[in-house]
PDB file of N, CA and C in Angstrom:
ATOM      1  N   UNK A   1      55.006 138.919  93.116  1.00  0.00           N
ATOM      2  CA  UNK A   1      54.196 139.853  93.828  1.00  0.00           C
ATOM      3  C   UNK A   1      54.971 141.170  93.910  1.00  0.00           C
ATOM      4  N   UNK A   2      54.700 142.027  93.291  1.00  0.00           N
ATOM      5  CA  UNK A   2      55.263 143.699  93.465  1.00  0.00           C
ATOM      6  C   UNK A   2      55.388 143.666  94.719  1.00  0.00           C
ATOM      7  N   UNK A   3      56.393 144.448  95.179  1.00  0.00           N
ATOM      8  CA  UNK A   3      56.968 144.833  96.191  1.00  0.00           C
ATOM      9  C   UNK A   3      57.508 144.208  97.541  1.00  0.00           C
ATOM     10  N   UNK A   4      57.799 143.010  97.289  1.00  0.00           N
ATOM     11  CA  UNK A   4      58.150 141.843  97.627  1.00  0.00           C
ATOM     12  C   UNK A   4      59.102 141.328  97.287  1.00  0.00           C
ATOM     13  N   UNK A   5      59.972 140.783  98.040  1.00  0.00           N
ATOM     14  CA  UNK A   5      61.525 139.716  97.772  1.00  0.00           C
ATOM     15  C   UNK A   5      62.686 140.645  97.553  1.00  0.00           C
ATOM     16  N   UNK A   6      63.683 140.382  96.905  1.00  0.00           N
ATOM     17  CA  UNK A   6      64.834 141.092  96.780  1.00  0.00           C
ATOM     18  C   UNK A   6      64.844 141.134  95.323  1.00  0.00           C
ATOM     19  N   UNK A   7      65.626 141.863  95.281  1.00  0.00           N
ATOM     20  CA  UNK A   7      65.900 141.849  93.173  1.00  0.00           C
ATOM     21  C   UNK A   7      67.345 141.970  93.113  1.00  0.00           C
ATOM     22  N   UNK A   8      67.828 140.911  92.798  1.00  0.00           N
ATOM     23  CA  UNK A   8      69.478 141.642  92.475  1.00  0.00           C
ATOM     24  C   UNK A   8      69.831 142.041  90.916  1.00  0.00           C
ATOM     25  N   UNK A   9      70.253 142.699  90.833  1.00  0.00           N
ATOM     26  CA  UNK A   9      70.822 143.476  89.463  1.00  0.00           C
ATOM     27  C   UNK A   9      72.407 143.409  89.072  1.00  0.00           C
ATOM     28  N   UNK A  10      72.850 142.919  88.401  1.00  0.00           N
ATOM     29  CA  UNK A  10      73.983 143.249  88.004  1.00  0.00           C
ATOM     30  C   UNK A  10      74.393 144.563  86.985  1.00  0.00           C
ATOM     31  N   UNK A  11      75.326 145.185  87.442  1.00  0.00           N
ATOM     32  CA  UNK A  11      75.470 146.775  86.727  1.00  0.00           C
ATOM     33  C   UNK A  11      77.198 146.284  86.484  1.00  0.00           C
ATOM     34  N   UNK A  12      77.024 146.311  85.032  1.00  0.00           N
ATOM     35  CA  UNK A  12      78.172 146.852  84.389  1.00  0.00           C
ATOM     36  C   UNK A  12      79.095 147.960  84.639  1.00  0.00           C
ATOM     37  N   UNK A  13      79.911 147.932  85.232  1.00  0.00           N
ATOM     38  CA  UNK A  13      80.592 149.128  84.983  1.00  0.00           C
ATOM     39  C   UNK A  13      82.010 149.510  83.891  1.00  0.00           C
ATOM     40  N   UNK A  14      83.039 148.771  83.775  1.00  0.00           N
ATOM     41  CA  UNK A  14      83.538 148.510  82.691  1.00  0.00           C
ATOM     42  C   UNK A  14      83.946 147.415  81.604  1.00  0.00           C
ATOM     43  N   UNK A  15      84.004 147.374  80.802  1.00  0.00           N
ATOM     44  CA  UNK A  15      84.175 145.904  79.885  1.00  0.00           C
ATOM     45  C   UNK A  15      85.382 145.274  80.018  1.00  0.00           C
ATOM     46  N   UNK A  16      86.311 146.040  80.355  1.00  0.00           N
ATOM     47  CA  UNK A  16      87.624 145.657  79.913  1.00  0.00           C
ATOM     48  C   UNK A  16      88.196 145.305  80.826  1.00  0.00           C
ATOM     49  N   UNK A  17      87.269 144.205  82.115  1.00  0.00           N
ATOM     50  CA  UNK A  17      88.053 143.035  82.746  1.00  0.00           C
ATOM     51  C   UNK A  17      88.414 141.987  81.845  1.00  0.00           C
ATOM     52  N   UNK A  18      87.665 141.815  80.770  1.00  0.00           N
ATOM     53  CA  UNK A  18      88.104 140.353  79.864  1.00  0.00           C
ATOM     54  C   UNK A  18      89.699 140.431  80.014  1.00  0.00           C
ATOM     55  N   UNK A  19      90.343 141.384  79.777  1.00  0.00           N
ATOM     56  CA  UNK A  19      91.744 141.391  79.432  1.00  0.00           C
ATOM     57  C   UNK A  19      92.468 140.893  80.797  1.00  0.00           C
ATOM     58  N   UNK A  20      91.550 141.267  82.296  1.00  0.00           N
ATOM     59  CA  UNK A  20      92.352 140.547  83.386  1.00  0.00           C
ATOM     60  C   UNK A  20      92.370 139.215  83.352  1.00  0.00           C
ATOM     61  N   UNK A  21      90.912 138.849  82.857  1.00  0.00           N
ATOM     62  CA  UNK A  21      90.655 137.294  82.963  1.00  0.00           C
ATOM     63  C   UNK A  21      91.036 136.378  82.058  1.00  0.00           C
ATOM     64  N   UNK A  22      91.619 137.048  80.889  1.00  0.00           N
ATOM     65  CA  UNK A  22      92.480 136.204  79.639  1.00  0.00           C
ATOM     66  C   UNK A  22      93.497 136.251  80.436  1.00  0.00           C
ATOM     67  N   UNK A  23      94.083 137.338  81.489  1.00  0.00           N
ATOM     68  CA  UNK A  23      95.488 137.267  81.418  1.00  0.00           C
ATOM     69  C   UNK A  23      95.868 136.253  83.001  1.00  0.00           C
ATOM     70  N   UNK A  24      94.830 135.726  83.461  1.00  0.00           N
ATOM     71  CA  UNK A  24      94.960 134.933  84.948  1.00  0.00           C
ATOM     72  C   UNK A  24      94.379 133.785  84.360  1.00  0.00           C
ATOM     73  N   UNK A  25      93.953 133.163  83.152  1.00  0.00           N
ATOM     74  CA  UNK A  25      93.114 132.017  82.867  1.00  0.00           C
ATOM     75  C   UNK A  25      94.885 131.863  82.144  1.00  0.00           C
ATOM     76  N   UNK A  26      95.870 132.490  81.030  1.00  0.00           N
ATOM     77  CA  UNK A  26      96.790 132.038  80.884  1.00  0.00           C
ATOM     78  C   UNK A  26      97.891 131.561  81.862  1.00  0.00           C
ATOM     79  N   UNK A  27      98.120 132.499  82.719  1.00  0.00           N
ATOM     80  CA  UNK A  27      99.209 132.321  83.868  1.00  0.00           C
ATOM     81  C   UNK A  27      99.206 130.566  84.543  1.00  0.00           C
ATOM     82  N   UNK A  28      97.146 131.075  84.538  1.00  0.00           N
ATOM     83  CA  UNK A  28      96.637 129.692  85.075  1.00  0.00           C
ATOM     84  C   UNK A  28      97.427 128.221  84.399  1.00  0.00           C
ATOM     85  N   UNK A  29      96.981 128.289  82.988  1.00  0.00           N
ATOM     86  CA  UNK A  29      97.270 127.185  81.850  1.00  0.00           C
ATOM     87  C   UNK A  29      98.916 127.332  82.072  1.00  0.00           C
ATOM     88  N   UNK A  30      99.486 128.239  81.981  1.00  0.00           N
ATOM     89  CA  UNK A  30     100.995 128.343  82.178  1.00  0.00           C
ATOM     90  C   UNK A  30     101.308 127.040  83.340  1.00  0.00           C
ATOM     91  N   UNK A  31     101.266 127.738  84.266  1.00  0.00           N
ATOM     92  CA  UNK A  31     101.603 127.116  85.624  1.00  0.00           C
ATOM     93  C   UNK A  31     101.245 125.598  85.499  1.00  0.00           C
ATOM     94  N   UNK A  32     100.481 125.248  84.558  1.00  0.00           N
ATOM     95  CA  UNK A  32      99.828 123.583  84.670  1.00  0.00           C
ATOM     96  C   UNK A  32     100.725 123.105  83.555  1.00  0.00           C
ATOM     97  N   UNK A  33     100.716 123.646  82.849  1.00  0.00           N
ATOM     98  CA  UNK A  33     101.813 123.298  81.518  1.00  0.00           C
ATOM     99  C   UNK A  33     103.434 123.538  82.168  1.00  0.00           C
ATOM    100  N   UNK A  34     103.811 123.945  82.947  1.00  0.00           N
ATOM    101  CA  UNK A  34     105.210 123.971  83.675  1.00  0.00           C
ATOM    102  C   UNK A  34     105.909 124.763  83.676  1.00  0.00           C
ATOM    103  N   UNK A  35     105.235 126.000  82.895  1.00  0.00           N
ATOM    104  CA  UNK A  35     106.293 127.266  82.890  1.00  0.00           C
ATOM    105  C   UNK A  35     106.692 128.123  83.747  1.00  0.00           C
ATOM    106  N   UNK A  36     107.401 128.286  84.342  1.00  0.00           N
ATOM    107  CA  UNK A  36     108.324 128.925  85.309  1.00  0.00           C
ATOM    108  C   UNK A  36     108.686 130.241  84.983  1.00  0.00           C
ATOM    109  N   UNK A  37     109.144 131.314  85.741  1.00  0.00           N
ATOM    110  CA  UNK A  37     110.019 132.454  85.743  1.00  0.00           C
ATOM    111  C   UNK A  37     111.464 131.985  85.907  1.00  0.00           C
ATOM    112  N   UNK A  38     112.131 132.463  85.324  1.00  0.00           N
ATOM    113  CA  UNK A  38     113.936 132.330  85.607  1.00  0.00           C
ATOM    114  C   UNK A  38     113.885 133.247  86.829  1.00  0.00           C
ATOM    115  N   UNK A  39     114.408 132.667  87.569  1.00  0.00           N
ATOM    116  CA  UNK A  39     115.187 133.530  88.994  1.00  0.00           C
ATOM    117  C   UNK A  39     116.514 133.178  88.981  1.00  0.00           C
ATOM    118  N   UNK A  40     117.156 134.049  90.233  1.00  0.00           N
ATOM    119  CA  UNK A  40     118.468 133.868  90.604  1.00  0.00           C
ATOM    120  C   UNK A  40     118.819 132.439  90.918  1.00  0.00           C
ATOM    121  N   UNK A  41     119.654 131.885  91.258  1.00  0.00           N
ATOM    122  CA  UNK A  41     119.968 130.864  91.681  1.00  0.00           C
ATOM    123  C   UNK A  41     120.063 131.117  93.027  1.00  0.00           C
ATOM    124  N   UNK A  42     119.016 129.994  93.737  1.00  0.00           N
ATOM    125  CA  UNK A  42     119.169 130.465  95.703  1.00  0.00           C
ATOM    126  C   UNK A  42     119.978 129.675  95.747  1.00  0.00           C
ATOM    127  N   UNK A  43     120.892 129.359  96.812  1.00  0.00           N
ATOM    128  CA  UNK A  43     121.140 128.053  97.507  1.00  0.00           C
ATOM    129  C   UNK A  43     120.389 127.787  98.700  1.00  0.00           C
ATOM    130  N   UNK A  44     120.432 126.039  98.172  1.00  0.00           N
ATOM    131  CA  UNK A  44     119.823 125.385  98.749  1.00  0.00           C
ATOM    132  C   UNK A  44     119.965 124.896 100.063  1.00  0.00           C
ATOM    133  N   UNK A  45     118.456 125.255 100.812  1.00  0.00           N
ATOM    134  CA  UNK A  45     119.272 124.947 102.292  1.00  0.00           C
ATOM    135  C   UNK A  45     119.086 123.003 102.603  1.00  0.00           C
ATOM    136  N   UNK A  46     119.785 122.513 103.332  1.00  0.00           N
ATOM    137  CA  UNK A  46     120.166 120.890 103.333  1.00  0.00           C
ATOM    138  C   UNK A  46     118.644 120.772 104.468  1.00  0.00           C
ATOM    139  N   UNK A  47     118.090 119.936 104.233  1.00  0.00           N
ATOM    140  CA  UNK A  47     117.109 119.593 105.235  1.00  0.00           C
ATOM    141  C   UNK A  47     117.508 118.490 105.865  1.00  0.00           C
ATOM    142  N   UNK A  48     117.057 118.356 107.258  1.00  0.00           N
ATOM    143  CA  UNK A  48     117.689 117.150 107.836  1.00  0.00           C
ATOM    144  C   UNK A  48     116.413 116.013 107.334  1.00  0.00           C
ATOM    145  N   UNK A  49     116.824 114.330 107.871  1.00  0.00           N
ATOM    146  CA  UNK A  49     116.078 113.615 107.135  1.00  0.00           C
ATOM    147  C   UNK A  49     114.694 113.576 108.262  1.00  0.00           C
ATOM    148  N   UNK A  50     113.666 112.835 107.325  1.00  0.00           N
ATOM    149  CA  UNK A  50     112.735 112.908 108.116  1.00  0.00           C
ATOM    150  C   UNK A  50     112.521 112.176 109.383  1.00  0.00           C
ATOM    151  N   UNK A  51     112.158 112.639 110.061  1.00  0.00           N
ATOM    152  CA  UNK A  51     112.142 111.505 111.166  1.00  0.00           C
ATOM    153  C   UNK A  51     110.930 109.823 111.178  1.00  0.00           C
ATOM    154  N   UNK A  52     111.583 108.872 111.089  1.00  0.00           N
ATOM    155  CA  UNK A  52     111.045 107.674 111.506  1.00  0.00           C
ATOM    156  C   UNK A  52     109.566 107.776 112.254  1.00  0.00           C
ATOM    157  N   UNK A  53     108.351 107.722 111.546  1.00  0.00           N
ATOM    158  CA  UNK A  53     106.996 107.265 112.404  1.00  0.00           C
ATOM    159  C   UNK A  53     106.645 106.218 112.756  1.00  0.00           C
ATOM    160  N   UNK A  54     106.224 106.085 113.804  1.00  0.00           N
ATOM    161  CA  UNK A  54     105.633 105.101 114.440  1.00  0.00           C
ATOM    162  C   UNK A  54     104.566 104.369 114.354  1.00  0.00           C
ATOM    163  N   UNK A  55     104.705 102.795 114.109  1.00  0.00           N
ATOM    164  CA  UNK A  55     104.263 102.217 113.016  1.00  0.00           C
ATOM    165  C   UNK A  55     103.295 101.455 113.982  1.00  0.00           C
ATOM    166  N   UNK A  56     101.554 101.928 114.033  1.00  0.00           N
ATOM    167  CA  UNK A  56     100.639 101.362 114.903  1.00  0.00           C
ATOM    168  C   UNK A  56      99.843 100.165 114.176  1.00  0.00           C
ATOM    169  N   UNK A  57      99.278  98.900 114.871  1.00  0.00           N
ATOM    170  CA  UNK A  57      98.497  98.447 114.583  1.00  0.00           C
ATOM    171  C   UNK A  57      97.411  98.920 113.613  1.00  0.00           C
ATOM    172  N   UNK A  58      96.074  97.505 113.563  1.00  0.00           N
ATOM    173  CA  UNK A  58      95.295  98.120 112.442  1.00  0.00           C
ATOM    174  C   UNK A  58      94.734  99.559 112.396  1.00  0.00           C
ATOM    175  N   UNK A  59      94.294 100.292 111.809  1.00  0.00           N
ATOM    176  CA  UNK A  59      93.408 101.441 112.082  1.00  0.00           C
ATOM    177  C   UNK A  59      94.204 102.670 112.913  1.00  0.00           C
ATOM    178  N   UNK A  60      93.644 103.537 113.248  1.00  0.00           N
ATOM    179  CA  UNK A  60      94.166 104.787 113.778  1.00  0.00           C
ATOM    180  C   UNK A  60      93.868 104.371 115.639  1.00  0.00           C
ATOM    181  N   UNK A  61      94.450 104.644 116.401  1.00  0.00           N
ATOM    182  CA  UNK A  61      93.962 104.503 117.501  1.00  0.00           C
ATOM    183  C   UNK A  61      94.035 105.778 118.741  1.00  0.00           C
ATOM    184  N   UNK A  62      93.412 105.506 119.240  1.00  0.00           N
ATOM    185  CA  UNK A  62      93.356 106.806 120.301  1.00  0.00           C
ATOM    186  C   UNK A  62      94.930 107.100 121.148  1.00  0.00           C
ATOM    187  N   UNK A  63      94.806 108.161 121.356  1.00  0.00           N
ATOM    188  CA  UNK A  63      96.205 108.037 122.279  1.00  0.00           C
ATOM    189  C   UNK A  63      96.840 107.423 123.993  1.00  0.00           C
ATOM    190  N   UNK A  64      95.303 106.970 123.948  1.00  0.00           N
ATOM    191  CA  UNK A  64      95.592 106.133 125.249  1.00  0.00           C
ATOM    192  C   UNK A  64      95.768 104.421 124.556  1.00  0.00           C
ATOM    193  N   UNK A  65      95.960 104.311 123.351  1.00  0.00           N
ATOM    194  CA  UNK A  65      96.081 103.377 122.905  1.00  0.00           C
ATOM    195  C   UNK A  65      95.132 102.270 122.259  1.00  0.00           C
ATOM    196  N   UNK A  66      93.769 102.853 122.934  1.00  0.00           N
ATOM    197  CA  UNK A  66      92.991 101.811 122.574  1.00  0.00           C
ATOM    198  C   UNK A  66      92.061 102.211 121.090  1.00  0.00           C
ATOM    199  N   UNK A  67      91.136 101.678 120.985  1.00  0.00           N
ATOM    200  CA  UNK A  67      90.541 101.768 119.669  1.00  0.00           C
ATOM    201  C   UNK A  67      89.427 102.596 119.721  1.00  0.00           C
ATOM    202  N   UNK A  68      89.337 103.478 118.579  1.00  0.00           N
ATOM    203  CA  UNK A  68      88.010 104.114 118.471  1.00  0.00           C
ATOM    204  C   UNK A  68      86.758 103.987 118.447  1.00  0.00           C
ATOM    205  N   UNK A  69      86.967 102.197 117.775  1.00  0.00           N
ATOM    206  CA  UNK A  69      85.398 101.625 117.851  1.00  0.00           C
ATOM    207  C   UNK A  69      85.430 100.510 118.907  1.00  0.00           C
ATOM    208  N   UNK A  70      84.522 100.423 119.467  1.00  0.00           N
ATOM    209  CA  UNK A  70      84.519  99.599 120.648  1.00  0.00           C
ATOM    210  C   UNK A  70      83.304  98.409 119.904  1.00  0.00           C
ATOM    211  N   UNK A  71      84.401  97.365 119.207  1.00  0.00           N
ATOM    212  CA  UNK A  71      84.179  96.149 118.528  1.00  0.00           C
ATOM    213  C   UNK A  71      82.690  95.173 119.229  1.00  0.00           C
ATOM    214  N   UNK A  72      83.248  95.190 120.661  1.00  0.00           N
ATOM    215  CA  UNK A  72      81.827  94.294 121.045  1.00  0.00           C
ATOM    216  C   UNK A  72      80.326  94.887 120.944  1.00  0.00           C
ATOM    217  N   UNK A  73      80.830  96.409 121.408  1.00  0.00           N
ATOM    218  CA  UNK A  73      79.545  96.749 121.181  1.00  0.00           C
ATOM    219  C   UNK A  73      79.165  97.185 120.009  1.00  0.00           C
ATOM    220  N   UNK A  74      79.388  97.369 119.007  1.00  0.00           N
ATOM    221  CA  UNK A  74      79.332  97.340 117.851  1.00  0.00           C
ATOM    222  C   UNK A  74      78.746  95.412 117.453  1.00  0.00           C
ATOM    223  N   UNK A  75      79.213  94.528 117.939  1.00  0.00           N
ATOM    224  CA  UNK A  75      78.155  93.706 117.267  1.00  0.00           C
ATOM    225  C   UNK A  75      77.121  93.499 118.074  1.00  0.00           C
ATOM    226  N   UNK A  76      76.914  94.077 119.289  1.00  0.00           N
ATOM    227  CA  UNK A  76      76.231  93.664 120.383  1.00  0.00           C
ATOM    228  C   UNK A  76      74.519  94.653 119.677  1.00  0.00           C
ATOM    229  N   UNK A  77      75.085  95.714 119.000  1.00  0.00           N
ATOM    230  CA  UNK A  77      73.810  96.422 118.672  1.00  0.00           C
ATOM    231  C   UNK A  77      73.285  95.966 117.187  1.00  0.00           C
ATOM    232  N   UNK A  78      74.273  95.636 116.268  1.00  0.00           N
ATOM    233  CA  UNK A  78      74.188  94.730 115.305  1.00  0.00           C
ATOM    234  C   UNK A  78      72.827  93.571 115.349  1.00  0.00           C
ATOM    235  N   UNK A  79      73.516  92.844 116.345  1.00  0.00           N
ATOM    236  CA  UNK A  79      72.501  91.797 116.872  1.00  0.00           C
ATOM    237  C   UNK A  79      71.263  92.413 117.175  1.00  0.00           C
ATOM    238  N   UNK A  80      71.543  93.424 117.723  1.00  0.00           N
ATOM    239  CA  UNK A  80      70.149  93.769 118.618  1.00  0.00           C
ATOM    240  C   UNK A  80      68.916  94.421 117.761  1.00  0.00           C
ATOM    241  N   UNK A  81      69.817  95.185 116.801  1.00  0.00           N
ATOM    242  CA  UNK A  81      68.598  95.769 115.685  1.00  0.00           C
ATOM    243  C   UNK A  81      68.436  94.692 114.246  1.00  0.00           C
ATOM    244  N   UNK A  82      69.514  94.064 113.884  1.00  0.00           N
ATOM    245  CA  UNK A  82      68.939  93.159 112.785  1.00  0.00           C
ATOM    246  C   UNK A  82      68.899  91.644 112.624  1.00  0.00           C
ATOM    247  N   UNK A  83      68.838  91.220 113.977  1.00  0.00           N
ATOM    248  CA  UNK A  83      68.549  89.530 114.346  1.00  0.00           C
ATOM    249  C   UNK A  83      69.790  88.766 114.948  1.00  0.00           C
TER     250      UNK A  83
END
Protein backbone atom coordinates (compact mmCIF):
# COMPACT_ATOMS: atom_id res chain seq x y z
CA UNK A 1 0.00 0.00 0.00
CA UNK A 2 1.78 3.45 -1.01
CA UNK A 3 2.50 5.38 1.70
CA UNK A 4 2.51 3.02 4.32
CA UNK A 5 5.15 0.94 6.47
CA UNK A 6 8.78 1.77 6.58
CA UNK A 7 11.24 1.20 3.69
CA UNK A 8 14.72 0.64 4.63
CA UNK A 9 17.40 1.27 2.06
CA UNK A 10 20.79 0.44 2.18
CA UNK A 11 23.24 3.26 0.65
CA UNK A 12 26.59 2.43 -0.27
CA UNK A 13 28.96 4.67 0.57
CA UNK A 14 32.40 3.20 0.00
CA UNK A 15 33.58 -0.23 -1.37
CA UNK A 16 36.67 -0.59 0.15
CA UNK A 17 35.53 -2.09 3.55
CA UNK A 18 36.20 -5.60 1.88
CA UNK A 19 39.85 -4.91 2.71
CA UNK A 20 38.76 -4.37 6.62
CA UNK A 21 36.81 -7.51 6.52
CA UNK A 22 39.54 -9.74 4.74
CA UNK A 23 41.78 -8.25 7.20
CA UNK A 24 39.56 -9.21 10.71
CA UNK A 25 38.16 -12.59 9.02
CA UNK A 26 42.26 -13.39 8.83
CA UNK A 27 43.38 -12.19 12.32
CA UNK A 28 40.13 -14.15 13.07
CA UNK A 29 41.48 -17.63 11.30
CA UNK A 30 44.95 -16.57 12.78
CA UNK A 31 43.99 -16.57 16.36
CA UNK A 32 42.12 -20.14 15.86
CA UNK A 33 45.06 -21.56 14.05
CA UNK A 34 47.45 -20.32 17.12
CA UNK A 35 49.31 -17.54 15.91
CA UNK A 36 50.53 -15.23 18.34
CA UNK A 37 52.53 -11.83 18.37
CA UNK A 38 56.12 -12.15 19.91
CA UNK A 39 56.19 -9.91 22.99
CA UNK A 40 58.62 -9.16 25.63
CA UNK A 41 59.05 -11.67 28.07
CA UNK A 42 56.74 -10.64 31.32
CA UNK A 43 57.43 -12.36 34.40
CA UNK A 44 55.30 -14.39 35.72
CA UNK A 45 53.38 -13.56 38.67
CA UNK A 46 53.09 -17.05 41.14
CA UNK A 47 49.37 -17.50 41.89
CA UNK A 48 48.49 -18.92 45.10
CA UNK A 49 46.67 -22.42 44.88
CA UNK A 50 43.14 -22.62 44.55
CA UNK A 51 41.20 -22.87 47.34
CA UNK A 52 39.41 -26.31 48.32
CA UNK A 53 35.31 -26.23 47.54
CA UNK A 54 32.93 -27.51 49.37
CA UNK A 55 31.72 -30.66 48.43
CA UNK A 56 27.56 -30.68 48.81
CA UNK A 57 25.22 -33.44 48.51
CA UNK A 58 23.06 -34.36 45.44
CA UNK A 59 22.06 -31.29 43.36
CA UNK A 60 22.70 -27.60 44.14
CA UNK A 61 21.05 -26.58 47.34
CA UNK A 62 19.85 -23.44 48.82
CA UNK A 63 21.91 -21.71 51.33
CA UNK A 64 19.90 -22.46 54.20
CA UNK A 65 20.74 -25.87 53.20
CA UNK A 66 17.79 -27.34 52.11
CA UNK A 67 16.65 -28.28 48.60
CA UNK A 68 15.21 -26.39 45.83
CA UNK A 69 12.63 -28.84 44.95
CA UNK A 70 10.42 -29.75 47.60
CA UNK A 71 10.31 -33.70 46.66
CA UNK A 72 6.90 -34.49 48.40
CA UNK A 73 5.20 -32.06 46.84
CA UNK A 74 6.37 -32.63 43.71
CA UNK A 75 4.88 -36.20 43.80
CA UNK A 76 1.95 -35.10 45.70
CA UNK A 77 0.88 -33.00 42.41
CA UNK A 78 2.20 -35.76 40.17
CA UNK A 79 -0.44 -37.91 41.69
CA UNK A 80 -2.90 -35.37 41.63
CA UNK A 81 -2.85 -34.44 37.87
CA UNK A 82 -1.90 -37.90 36.29
CA UNK A 83 -3.48 -40.76 38.55
Amino acid sequence: MAGKGVVVKWERIRRTNHWLDALGYACAAAHLAGVRLIDEERPRRETPPPKPRETRPFGIQRPDGGSWIDFDRWGEMGRRYFG
